[in-house]
Every structure is written in structure tokens, then in C-alpha cells.
C-alpha atoms as a PDB file:
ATOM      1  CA  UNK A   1      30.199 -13.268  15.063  1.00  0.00           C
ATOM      2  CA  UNK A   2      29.876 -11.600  11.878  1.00  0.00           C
ATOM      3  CA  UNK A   3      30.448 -14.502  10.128  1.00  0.00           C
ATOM      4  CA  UNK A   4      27.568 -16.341  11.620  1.00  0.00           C
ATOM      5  CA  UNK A   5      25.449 -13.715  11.467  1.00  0.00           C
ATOM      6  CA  UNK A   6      26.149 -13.109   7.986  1.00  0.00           C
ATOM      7  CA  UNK A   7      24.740 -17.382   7.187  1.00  0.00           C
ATOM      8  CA  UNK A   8      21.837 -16.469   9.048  1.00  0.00           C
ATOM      9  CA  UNK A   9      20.633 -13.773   7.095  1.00  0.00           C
ATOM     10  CA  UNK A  10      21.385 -15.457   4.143  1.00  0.00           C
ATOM     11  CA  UNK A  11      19.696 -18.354   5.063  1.00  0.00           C
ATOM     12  CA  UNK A  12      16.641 -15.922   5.670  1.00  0.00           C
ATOM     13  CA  UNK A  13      16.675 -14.812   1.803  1.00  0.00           C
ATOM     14  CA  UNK A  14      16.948 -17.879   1.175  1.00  0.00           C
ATOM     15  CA  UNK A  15      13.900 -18.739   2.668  1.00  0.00           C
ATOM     16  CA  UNK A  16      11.804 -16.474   0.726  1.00  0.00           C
ATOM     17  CA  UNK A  17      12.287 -17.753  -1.969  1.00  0.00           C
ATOM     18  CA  UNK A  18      12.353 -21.485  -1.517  1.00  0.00           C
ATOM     19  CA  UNK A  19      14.218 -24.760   0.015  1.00  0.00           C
ATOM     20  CA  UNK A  20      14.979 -26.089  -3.701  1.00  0.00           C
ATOM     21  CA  UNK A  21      17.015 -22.823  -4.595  1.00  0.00           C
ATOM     22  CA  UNK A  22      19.482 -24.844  -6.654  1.00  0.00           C
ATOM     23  CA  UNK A  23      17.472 -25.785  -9.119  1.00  0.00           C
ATOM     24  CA  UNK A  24      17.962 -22.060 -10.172  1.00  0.00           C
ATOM     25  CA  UNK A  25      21.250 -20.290  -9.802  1.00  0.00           C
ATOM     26  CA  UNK A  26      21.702 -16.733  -8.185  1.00  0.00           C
ATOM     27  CA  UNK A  27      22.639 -15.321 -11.507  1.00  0.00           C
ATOM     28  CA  UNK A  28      19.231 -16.143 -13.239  1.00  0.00           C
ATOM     29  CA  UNK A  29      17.086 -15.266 -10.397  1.00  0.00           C
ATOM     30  CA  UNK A  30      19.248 -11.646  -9.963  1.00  0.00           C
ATOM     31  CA  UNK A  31      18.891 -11.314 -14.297  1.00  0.00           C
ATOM     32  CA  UNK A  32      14.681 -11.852 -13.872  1.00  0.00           C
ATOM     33  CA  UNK A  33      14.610  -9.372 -11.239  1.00  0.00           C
ATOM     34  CA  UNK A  34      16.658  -6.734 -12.768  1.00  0.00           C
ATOM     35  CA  UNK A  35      15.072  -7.264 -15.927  1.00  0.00           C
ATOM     36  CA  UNK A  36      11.597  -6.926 -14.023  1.00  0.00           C
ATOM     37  CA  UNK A  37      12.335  -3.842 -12.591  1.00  0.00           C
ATOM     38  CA  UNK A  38      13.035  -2.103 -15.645  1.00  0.00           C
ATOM     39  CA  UNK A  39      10.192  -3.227 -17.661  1.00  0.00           C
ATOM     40  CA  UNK A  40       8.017  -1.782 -14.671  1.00  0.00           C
ATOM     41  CA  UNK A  41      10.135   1.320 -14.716  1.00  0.00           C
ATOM     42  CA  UNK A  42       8.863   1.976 -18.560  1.00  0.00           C
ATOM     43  CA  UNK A  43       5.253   0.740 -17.491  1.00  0.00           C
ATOM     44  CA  UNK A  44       5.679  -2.223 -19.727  1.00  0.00           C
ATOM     45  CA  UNK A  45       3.963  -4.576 -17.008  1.00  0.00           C
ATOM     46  CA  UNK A  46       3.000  -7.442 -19.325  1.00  0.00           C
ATOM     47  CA  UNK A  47       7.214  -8.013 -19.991  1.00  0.00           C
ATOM     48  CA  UNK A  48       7.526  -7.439 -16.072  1.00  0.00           C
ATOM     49  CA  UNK A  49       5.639  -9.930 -15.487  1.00  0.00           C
ATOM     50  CA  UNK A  50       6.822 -12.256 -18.122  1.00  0.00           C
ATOM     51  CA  UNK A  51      10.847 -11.897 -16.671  1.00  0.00           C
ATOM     52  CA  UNK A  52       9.728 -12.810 -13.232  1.00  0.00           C
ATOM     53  CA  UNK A  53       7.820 -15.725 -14.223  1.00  0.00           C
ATOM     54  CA  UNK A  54      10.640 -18.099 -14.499  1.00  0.00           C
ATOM     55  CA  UNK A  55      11.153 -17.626 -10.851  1.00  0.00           C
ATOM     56  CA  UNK A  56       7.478 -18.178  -9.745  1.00  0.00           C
ATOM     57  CA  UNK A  57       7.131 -21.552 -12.371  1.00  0.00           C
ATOM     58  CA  UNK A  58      10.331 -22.840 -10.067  1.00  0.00           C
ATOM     59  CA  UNK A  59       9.141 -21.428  -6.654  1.00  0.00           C
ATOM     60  CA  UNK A  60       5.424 -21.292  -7.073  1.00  0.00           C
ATOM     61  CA  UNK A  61       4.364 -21.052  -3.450  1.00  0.00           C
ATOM     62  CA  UNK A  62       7.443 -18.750  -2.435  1.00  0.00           C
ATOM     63  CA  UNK A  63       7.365 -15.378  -0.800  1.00  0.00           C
ATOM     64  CA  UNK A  64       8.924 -13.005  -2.752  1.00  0.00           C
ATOM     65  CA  UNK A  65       7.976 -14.183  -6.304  1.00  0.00           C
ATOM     66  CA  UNK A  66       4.071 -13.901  -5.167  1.00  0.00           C
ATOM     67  CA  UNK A  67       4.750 -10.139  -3.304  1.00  0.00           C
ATOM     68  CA  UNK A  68       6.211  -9.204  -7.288  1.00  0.00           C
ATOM     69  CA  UNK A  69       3.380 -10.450  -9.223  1.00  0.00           C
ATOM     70  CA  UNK A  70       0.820  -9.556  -6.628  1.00  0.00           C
ATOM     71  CA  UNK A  71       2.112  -5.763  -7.204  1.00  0.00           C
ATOM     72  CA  UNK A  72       2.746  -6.149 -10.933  1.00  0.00           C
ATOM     73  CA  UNK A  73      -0.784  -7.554 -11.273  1.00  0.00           C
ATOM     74  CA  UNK A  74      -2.181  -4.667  -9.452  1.00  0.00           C
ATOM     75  CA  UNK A  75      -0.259  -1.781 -11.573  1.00  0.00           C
ATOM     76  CA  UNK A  76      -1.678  -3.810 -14.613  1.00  0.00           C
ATOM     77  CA  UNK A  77      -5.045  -4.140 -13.304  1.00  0.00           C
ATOM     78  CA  UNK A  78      -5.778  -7.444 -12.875  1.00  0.00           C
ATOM     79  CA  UNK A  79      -6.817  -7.364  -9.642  1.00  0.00           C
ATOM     80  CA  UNK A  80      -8.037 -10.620  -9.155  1.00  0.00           C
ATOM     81  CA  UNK A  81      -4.458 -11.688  -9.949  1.00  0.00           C
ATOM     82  CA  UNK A  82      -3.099  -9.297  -8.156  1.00  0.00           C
ATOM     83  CA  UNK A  83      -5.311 -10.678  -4.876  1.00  0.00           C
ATOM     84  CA  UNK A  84      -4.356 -14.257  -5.662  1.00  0.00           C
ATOM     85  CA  UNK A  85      -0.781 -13.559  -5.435  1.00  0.00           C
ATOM     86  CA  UNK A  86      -0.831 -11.762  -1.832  1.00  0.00           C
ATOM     87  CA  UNK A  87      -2.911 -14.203  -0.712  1.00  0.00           C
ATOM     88  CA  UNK A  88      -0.103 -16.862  -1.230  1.00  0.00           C
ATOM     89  CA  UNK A  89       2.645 -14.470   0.117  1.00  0.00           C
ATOM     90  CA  UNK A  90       0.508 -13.866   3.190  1.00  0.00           C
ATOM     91  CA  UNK A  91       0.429 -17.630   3.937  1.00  0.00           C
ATOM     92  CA  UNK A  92       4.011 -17.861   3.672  1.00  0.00           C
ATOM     93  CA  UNK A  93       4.426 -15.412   6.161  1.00  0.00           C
ATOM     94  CA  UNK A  94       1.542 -14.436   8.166  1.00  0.00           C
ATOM     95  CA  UNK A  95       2.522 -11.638   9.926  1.00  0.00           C
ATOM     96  CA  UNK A  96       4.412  -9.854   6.830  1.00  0.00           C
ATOM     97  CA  UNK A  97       3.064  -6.050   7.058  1.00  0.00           C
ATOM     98  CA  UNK A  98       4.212  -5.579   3.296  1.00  0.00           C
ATOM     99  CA  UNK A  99       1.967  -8.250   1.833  1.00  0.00           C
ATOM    100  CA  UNK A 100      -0.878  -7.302   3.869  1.00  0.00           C
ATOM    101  CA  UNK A 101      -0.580  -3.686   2.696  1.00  0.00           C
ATOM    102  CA  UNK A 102      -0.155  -4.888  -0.663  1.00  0.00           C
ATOM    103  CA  UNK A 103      -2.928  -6.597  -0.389  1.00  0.00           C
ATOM    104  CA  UNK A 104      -5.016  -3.562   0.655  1.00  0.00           C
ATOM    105  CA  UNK A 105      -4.306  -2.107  -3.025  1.00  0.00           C
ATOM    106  CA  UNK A 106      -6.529  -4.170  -5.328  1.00  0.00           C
ATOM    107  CA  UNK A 107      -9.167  -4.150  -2.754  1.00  0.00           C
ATOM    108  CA  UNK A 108      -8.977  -0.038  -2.466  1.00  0.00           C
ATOM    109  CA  UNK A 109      -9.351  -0.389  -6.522  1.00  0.00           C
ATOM    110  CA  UNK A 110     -12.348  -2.138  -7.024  1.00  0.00           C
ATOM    111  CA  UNK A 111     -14.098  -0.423  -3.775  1.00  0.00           C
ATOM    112  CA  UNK A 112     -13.860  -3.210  -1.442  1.00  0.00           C
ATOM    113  CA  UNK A 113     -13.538  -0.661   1.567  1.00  0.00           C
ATOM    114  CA  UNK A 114     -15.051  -2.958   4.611  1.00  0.00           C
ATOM    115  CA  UNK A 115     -12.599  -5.797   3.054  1.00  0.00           C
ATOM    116  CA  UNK A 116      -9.511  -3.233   3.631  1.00  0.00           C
ATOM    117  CA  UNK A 117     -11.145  -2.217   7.063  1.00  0.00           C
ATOM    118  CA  UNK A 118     -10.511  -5.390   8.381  1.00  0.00           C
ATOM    119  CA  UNK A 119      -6.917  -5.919   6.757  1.00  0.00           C
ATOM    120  CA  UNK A 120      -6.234  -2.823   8.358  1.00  0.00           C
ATOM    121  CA  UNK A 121      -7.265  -3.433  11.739  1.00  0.00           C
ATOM    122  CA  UNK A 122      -5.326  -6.343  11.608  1.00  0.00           C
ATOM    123  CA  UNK A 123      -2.190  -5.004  10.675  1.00  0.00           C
ATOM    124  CA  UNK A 124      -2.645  -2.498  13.552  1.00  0.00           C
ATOM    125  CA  UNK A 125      -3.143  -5.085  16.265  1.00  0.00           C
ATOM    126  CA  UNK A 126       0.528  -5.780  16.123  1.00  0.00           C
ATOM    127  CA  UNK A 127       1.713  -2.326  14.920  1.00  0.00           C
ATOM    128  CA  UNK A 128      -0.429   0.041  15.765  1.00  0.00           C
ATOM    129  CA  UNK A 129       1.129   3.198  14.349  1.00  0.00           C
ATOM    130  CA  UNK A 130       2.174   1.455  10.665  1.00  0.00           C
ATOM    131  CA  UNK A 131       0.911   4.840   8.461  1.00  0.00           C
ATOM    132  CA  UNK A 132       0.048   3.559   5.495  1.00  0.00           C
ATOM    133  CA  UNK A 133      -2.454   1.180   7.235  1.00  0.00           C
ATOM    134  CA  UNK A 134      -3.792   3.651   9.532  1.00  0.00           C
ATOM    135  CA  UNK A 135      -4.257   5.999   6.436  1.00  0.00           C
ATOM    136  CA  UNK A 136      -5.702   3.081   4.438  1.00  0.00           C
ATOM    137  CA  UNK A 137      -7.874   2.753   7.076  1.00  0.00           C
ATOM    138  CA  UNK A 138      -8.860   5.918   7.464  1.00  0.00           C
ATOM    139  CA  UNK A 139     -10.214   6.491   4.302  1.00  0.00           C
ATOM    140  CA  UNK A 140     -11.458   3.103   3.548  1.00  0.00           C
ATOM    141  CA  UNK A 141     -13.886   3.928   7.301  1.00  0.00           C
ATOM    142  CA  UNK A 142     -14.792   7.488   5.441  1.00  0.00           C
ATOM    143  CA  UNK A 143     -15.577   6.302   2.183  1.00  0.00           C
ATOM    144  CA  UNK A 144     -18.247   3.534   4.703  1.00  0.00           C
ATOM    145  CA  UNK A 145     -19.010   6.965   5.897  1.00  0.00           C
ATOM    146  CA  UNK A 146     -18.010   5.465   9.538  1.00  0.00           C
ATOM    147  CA  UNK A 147     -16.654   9.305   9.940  1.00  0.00           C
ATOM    148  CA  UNK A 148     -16.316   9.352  13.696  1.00  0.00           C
ATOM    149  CA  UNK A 149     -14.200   6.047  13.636  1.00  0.00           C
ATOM    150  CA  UNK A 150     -12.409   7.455  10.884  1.00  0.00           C
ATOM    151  CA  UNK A 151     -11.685  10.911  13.043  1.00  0.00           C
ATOM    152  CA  UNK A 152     -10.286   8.956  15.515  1.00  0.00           C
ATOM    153  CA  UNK A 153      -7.516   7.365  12.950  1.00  0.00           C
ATOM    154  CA  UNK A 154      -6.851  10.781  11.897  1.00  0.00           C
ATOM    155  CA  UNK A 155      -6.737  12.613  15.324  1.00  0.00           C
ATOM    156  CA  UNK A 156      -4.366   9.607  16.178  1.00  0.00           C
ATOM    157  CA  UNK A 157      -1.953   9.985  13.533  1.00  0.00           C
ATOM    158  CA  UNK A 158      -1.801  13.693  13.237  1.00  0.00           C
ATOM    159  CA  UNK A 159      -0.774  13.686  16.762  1.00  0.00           C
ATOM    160  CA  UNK A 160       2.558  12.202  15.671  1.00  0.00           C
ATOM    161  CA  UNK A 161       2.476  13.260  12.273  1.00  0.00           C
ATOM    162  CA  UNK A 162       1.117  16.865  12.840  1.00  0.00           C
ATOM    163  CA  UNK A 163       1.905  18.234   9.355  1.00  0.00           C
ATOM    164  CA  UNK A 164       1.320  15.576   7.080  1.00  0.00           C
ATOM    165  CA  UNK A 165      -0.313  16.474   4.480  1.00  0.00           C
ATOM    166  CA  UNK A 166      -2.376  13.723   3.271  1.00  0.00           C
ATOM    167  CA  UNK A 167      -3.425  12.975   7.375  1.00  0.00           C
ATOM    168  CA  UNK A 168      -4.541  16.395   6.893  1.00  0.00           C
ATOM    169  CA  UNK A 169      -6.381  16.198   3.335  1.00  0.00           C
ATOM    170  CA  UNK A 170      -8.571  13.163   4.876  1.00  0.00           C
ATOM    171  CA  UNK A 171      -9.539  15.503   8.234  1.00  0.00           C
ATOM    172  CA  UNK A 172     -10.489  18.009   5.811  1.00  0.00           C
ATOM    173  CA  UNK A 173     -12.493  16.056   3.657  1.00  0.00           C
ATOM    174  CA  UNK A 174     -13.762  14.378   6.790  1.00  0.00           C
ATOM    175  CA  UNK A 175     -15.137  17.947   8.750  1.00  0.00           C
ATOM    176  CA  UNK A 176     -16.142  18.336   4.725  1.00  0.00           C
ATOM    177  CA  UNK A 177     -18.593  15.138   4.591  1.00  0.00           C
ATOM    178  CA  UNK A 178     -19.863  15.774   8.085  1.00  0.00           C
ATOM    179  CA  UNK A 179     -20.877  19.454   6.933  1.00  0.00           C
ATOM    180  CA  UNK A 180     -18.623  21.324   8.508  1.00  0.00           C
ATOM    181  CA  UNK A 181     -18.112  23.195   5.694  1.00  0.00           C
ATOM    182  CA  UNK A 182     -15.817  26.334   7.207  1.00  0.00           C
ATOM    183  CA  UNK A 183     -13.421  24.394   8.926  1.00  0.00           C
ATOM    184  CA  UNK A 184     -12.734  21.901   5.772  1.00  0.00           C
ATOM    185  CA  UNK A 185     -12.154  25.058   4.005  1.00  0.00           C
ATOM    186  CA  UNK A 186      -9.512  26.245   6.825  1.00  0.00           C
ATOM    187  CA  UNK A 187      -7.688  23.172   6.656  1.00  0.00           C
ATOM    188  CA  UNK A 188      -7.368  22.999   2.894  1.00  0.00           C
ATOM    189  CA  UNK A 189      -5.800  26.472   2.886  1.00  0.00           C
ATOM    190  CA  UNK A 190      -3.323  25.631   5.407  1.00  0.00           C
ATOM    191  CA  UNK A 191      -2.525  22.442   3.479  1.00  0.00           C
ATOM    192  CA  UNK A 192      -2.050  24.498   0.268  1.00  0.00           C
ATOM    193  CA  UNK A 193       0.745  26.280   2.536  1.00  0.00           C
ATOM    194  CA  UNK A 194       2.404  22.952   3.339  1.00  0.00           C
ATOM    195  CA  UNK A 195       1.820  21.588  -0.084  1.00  0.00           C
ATOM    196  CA  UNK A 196       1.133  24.287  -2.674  1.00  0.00           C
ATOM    197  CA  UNK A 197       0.146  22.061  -5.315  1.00  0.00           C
ATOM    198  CA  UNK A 198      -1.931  19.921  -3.645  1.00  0.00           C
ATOM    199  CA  UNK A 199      -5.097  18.947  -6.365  1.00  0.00           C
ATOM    200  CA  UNK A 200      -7.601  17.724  -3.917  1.00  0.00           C
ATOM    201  CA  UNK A 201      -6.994  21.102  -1.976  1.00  0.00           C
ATOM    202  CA  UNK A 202      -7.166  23.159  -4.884  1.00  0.00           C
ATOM    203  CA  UNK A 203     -10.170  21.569  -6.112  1.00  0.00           C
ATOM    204  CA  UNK A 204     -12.104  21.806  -2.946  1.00  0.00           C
ATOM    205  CA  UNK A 205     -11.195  25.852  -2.630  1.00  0.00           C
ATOM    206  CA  UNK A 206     -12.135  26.162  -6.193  1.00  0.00           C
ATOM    207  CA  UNK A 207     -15.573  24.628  -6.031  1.00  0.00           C
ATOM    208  CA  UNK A 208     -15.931  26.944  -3.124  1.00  0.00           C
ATOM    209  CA  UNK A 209     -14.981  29.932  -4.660  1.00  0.00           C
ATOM    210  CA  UNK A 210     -17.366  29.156  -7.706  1.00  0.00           C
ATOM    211  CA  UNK A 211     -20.023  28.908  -5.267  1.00  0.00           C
ATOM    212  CA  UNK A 212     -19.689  32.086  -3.708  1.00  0.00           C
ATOM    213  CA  UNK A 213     -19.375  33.794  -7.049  1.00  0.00           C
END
């Protein structure tokens, strides 16, 4: 059993990458990887993407070379790129939560918020409680200033995530946007408890301070 288990999840890694998988051995694909990685690690992102290309020029419409360059396009910017890249990953696998979320990231950088809306909401009609969409989502409905709908993704989450500190920065600066000025400030000084280094908190209860003085 193990045995044939073992073939069938290699013939899923397989897959991501692409039927002609010969043409380039294990070795070389593992080497552009590795090497990859640790150009990212030092922010060199122009040799990061350089390693991995020999993988994508073999496998251009494969899964898991697009995912890389769709993320190391992103970290260098070029978000159009980076957007290409998903795209293709997402049409290898359409219901892949990973590119869809990666996705969401060049959109959130160049203010594309009703664009990440609906990537969200789509990601939640088959996983409804994935956090880094609902928190995507979240802030992409507050920055539309859709606040109630955005309350609702909050209230939602914080019900299974009751301390969670950036759940609880976005109901702050929520109450904060819809004027309820005393109650943002309460739940920025409980989140300074949780997290006591938390900027957006202490910039919020600065301001306020200022204010009063």
C-alpha cells in the first residue's frame, strides 16, 4: 500500500511541473530551485528569477514554475508580471487556493481592491474560513468603504480567531472609519496588550493623544 501510494504522489509532483519531465533531470530542476531560494533570501530577485527560468523555458505552461515567478515578480514589483504568471498557474489548476491568494498580492499593490473582492469571494465559496482570504477581503471591502460587509468578515473570523491581532487591527480601524472614534481607541489598546509593538496601534493612540494635548 505504501508503495502505491508513494507512485501516486509522485506522479502528482510530477504533474506540476509537466508531462515532458525528462527533458530535464531532477538534479537541475532541485539546483534552480535551491539556487532560487537563496537569491530571494538576500532580496536579490532579478538572480531569483534568472535560476528558475531554465525550468519555466522547458515547462512554460506548468504549475509550479508560474506560482515562483508570479511571487518573485511581485516581491520585485513587476506586477503585471507577477499577474501574468498566476494567471497561468490558475488555469493549470483552477481550484488551487495558493495561486488565487497569490494572485490577490499584485492586485492589493496597485489598489485593485474590487478586483481582490471578487478573488476573494471566490476562494471562500469552496473554503469559507481560508484567513488570509477572508482578511484580504476584509480590507480590500474597507478600503471600497463597503464597512458593514467588511464587519461581517471580521465579526466572522474573530469568532474563531478571537485574539488575532490583525482581525482585530481591521475592526478597529473599521469602528475608526465609521466614526466610532472611542471604541477604535479601546480596541487598539487591548491590541497593544496582545501585541505590544504593534505600529498601526501605536500610531492610531498617538495621533489621539496629540489631539487631546
Amino acid at each position: 500500500m505504501r508503495g502505491r501510494r508513494g507512485k501516486k504522489l509522485l506522479g502528482v509532483i510530477l504533474l506540476l511541473f509537466s508531462p515532458f519531465l525528462l527533458s530535464l533531470s531532477y538534479e537541475d530542476i532541485k539546483e534552480a530551485y535551491h539556487k532560487s531560494y537563496q537569491y530571494e533570501s538576500v532580496q536579490d530577485y532579478d538572480n531569483a528569477i534568472k535560476a528558475i527560468m531554465p525550468v519555466y523555458d522547458k515547462f512554460p505552461e506548468a504549475y509550479t514554475p508560474n506560482l515562483r515567478l508570479g511571487w518573485l515578480y511581485y516581491l520585485k514589483g513587476k506586477y503585471a508580471n507577477s499577474l501574468y504568471h498566476y494567471e497561468k498557474a490558475m488555469k493549470v489548476s483552477p481550484y488551487s487556493i495558493e495561486a488565487k491568494l497569490g494572485y490577490t498580492l499584485p492586485l492589493l499593490a496597485q489598489g485593485k481592491f474590487a478586483q481582490v473582492e471578487k478573488v476573494c469571494y471566490n476562494i471562500l465559496s469552496f473554503a469559507p474560513y481560508n484567513y488570509y482570504a477572508n482578511y484580504r477581503l476584509a480590507l480590500s471591502l474597507r478600503k471600497q468603504k463597503k464597512l458593514d460587509s467588511a464587519m461581517k468578515v471580521v465579526i466572522k473570523m474573530l469568532a474563531v480567531y478571537p485574539t488575532d491581532v490583525q482581525f482585530l487591527t481591521e475592526l478597529a480601524l473599521l469602528k475608526m472609519a465609521a466614526g466610532k472614534e472611542k471604541e477604535a481607541t479601546s480596541i487598539f489598546r487591548d491590541i497593544l496588550i496582545l501585541d505590544p509593538e504593534n505600529v498601526t496601534a501605536r500610531e492610531y493612540l498617538n495621533k489621539g493623544d496629540k489631539d487631546t494635548n
